[in-house]
Protein backbone atom coordinates (compact mmCIF):
# COMPACT_ATOMS: atom_id res chain seq x y z
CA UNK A 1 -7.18 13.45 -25.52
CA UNK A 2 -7.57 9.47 -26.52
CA UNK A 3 -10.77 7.75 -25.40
CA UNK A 4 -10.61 5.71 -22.90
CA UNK A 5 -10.74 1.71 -24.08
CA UNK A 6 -12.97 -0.73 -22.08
CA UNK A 7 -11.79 -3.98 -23.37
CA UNK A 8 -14.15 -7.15 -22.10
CA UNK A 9 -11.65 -9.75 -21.78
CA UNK A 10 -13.86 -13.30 -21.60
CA UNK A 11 -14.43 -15.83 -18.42
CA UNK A 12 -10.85 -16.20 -17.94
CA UNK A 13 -8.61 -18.39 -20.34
CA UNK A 14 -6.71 -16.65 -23.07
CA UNK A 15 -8.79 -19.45 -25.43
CA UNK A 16 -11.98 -17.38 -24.91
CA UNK A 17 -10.38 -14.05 -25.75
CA UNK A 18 -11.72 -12.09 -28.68
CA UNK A 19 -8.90 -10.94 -31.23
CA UNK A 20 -9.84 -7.84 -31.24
CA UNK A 21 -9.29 -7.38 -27.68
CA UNK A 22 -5.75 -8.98 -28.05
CA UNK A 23 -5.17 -5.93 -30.26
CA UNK A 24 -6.84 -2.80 -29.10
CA UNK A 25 -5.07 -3.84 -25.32
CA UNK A 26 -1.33 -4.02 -27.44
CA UNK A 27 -2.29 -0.82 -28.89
CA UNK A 28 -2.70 0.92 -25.12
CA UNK A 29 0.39 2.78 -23.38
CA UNK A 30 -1.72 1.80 -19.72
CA UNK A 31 -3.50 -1.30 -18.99
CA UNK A 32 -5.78 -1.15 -16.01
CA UNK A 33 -7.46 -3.90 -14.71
CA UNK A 34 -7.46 -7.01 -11.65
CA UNK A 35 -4.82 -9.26 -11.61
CA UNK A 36 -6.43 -12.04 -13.16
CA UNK A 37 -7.58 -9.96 -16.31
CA UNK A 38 -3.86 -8.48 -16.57
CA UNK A 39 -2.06 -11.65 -16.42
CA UNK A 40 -3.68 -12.22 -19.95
CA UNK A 41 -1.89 -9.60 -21.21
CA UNK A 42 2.51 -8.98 -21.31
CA UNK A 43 3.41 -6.44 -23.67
CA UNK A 44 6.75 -4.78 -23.57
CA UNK A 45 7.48 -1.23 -22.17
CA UNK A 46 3.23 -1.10 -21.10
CA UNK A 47 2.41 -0.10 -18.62
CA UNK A 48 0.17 -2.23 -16.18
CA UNK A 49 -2.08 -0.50 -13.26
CA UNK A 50 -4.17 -3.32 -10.95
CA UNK A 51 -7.63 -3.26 -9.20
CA UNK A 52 -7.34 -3.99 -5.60
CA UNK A 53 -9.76 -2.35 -3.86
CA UNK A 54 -11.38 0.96 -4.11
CA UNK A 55 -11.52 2.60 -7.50
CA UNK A 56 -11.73 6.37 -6.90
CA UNK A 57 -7.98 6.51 -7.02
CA UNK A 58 -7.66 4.28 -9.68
CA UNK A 59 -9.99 6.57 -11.97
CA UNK A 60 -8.25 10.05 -11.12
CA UNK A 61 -5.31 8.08 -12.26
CA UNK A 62 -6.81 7.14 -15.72
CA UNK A 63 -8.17 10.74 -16.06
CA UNK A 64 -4.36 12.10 -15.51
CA UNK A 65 -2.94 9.72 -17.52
CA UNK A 66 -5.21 9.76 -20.46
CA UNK A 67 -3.98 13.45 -21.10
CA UNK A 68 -1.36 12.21 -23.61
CA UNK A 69 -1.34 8.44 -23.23
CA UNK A 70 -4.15 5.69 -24.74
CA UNK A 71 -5.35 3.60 -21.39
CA UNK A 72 -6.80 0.57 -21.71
CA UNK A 73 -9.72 -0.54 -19.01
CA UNK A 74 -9.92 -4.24 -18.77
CA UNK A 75 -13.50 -5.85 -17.41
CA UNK A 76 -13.94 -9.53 -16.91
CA UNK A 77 -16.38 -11.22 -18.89
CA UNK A 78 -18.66 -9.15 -21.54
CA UNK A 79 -18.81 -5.70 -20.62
CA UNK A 80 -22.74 -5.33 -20.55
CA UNK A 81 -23.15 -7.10 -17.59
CA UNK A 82 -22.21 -6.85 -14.01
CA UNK A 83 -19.22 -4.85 -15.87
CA UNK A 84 -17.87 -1.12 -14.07
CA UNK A 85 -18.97 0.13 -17.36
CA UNK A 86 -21.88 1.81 -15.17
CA UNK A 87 -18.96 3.76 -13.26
CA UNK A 88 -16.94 4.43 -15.96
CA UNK A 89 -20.08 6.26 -17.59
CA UNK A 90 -20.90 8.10 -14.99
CA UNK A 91 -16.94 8.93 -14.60
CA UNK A 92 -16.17 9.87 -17.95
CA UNK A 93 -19.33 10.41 -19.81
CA UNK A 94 -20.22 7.61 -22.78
CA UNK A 95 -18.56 9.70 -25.37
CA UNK A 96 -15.10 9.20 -23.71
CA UNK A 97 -15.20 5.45 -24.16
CA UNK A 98 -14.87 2.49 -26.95
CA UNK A 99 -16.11 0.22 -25.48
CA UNK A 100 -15.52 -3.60 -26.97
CA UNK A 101 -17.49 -6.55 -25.72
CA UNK A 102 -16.30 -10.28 -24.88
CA UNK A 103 -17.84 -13.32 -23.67
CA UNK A 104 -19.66 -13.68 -20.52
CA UNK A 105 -19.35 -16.15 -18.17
CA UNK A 106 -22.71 -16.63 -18.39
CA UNK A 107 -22.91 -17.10 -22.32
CA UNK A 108 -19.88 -20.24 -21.74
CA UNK A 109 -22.16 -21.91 -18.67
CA UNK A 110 -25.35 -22.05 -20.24
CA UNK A 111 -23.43 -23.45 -23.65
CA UNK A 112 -21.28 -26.16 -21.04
CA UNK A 113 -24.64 -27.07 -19.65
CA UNK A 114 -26.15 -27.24 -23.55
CA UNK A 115 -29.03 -24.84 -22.42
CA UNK A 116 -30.58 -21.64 -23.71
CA UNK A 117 -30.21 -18.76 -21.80
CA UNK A 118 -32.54 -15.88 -23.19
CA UNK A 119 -35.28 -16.20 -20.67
CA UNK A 120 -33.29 -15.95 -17.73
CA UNK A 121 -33.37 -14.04 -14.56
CA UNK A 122 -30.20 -12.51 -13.94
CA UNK A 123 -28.79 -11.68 -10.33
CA UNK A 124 -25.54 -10.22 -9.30
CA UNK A 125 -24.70 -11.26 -5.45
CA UNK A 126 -21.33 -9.16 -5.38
CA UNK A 127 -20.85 -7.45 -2.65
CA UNK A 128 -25.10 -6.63 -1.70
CA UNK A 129 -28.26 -8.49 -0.47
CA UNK A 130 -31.12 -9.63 -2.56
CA UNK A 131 -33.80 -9.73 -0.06
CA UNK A 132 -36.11 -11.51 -2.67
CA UNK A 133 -34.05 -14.51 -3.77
CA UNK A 134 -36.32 -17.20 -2.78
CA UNK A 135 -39.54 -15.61 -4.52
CA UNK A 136 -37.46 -14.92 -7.54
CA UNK A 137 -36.23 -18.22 -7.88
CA UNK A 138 -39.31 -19.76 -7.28
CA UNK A 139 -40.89 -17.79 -9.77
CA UNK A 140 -38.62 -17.83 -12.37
CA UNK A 141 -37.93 -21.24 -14.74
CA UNK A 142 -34.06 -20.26 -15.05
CA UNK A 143 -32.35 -17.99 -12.99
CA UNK A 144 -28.31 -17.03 -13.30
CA UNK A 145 -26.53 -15.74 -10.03
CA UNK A 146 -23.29 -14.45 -9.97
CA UNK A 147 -21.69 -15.07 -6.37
CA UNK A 148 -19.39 -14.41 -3.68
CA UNK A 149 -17.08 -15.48 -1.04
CA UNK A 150 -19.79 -13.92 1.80
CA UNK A 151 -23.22 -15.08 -0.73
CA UNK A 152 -21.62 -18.21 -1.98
CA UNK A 153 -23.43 -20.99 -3.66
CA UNK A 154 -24.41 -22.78 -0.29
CA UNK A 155 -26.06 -19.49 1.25
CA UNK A 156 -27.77 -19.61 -1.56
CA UNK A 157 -28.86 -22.95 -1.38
CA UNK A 158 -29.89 -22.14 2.57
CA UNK A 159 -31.69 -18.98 1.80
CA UNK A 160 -34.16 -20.96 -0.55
CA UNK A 161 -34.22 -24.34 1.80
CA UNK A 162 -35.52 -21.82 4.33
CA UNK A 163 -38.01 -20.51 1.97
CA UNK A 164 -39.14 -23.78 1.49
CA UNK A 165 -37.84 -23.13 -2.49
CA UNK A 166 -36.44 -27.17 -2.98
CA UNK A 167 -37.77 -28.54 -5.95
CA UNK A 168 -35.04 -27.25 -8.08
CA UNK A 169 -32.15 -27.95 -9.82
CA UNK A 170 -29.16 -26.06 -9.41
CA UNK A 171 -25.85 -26.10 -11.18
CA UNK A 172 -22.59 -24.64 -10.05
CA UNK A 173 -19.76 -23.62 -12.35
CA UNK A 174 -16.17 -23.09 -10.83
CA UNK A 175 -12.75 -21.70 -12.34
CA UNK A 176 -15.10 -21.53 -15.59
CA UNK A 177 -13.31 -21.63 -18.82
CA UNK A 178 -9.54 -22.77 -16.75
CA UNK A 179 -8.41 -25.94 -16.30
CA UNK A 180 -9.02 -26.33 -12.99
CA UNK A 181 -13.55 -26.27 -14.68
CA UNK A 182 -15.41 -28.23 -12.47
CA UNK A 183 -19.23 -28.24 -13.24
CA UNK A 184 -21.66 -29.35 -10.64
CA UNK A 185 -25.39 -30.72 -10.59
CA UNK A 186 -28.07 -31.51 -8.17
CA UNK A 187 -31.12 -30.15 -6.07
CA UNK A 188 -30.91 -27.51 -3.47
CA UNK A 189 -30.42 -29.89 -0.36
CA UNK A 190 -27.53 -31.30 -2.55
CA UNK A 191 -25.52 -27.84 -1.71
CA UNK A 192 -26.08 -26.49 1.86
CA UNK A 193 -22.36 -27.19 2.54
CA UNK A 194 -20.94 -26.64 -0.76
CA UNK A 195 -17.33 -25.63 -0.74
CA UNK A 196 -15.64 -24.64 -3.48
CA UNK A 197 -13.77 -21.97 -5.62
CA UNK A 198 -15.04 -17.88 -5.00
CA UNK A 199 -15.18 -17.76 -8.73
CA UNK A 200 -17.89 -18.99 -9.76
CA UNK A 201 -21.76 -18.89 -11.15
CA UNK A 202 -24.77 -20.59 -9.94
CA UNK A 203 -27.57 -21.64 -12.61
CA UNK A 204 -31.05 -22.48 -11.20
CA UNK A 205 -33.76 -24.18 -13.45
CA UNK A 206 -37.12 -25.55 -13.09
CA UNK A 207 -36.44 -29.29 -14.30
């Protein structure tokens, strides 16, 4: 039995895909994955399995198909962060995987924005509540959130004008890496009715 592959594929465009993940995903029979992260990918006779909603079913899959066949696991960004590498642990057991890393969407913002990222706060909004936002963010210098449709950048921006959390600056990266970028700066109040793309990430600094 092959282990399992979890190939980190980058923020997005194919320009910020490692090599190596280029050719450990040719070298898989199954590539499973979202849409987005497949669409980097079109290798002849491979097959392709997509994310779209819960992954139980998706994982019994993987551990059927794995019996003879090398599958491929593809996670957006670097796999050590906000990743199902957690799941896929738990799932499998470590020993099962290779696991390869890639570039977070965090790494590319805080290089677009020319800033250093090692003492920030990191917060994942997907899908669940962070009932302390406003005293982390006041309390931290930098803070990186990764949002949602439902906890977008402009809940965000409420939750803390509630708190009374204003006298920061917040940037707010969309379609990072594509070419539909757009990069956005200002204070909190700048971005109570912020509309924009789901995809993106939400820096907060002390400046």
């Amino acid at each position: 039995m092959q282990k399992i592959a979890v190939l980190a594929v980058g923020p997005g465009s194919p320009d910020y895909l490692p090599p190596i993940i280029y050719e450990k995903a040719k070298a898989c029979d199954l590539l499973v994955g979202g849409k987005r992260n497949l669409a980097l990918f079109n290798f002849p006779s491979q097959e392709q399995l997509e994310i779209t909603g819960k992954l139980d079913p998706i994982l019994a899959e993987v551990r059927e198909k794995r019996r003879d066949r090398k599958v491929g696991i593809l996670v957006s960004g670097d796999s050590g962060i906000y990743s199902i590498l957690p799941r896929l642990v738990s799932e499998f057991g470590r020993g099962a995987l290779e696991v390869y890393p890639g570039i977070s969407a965090v790494q590319y913002f805080f290089a677009r924005l020319g800033l250093c990222w090692q003492e920030a706060r990191f917060l994942s909004l997907h899908g669940r509540e962070v009932d302390d936002l406003a005293d982390v963010v006041s309390a931290e210098d930098v803070t990186a959130l990764f949002t949602d449709r439902k906890n977008s950048p402009a809940m965000v921006c409420r939750i803390l004008t509630d708190a009374g959390v204003k006298d920061k600056t917040v940037y707010i990266g969309e379609d990072l890496s594509y070419p539909t970028e757009k990069i956005s700066r200002g204070r909190v109040e700048d971005f109570l009715e912020h509309s924009g793309s789901d995809l993106n990430l939400v820096v907060i600094c002390s400046e």
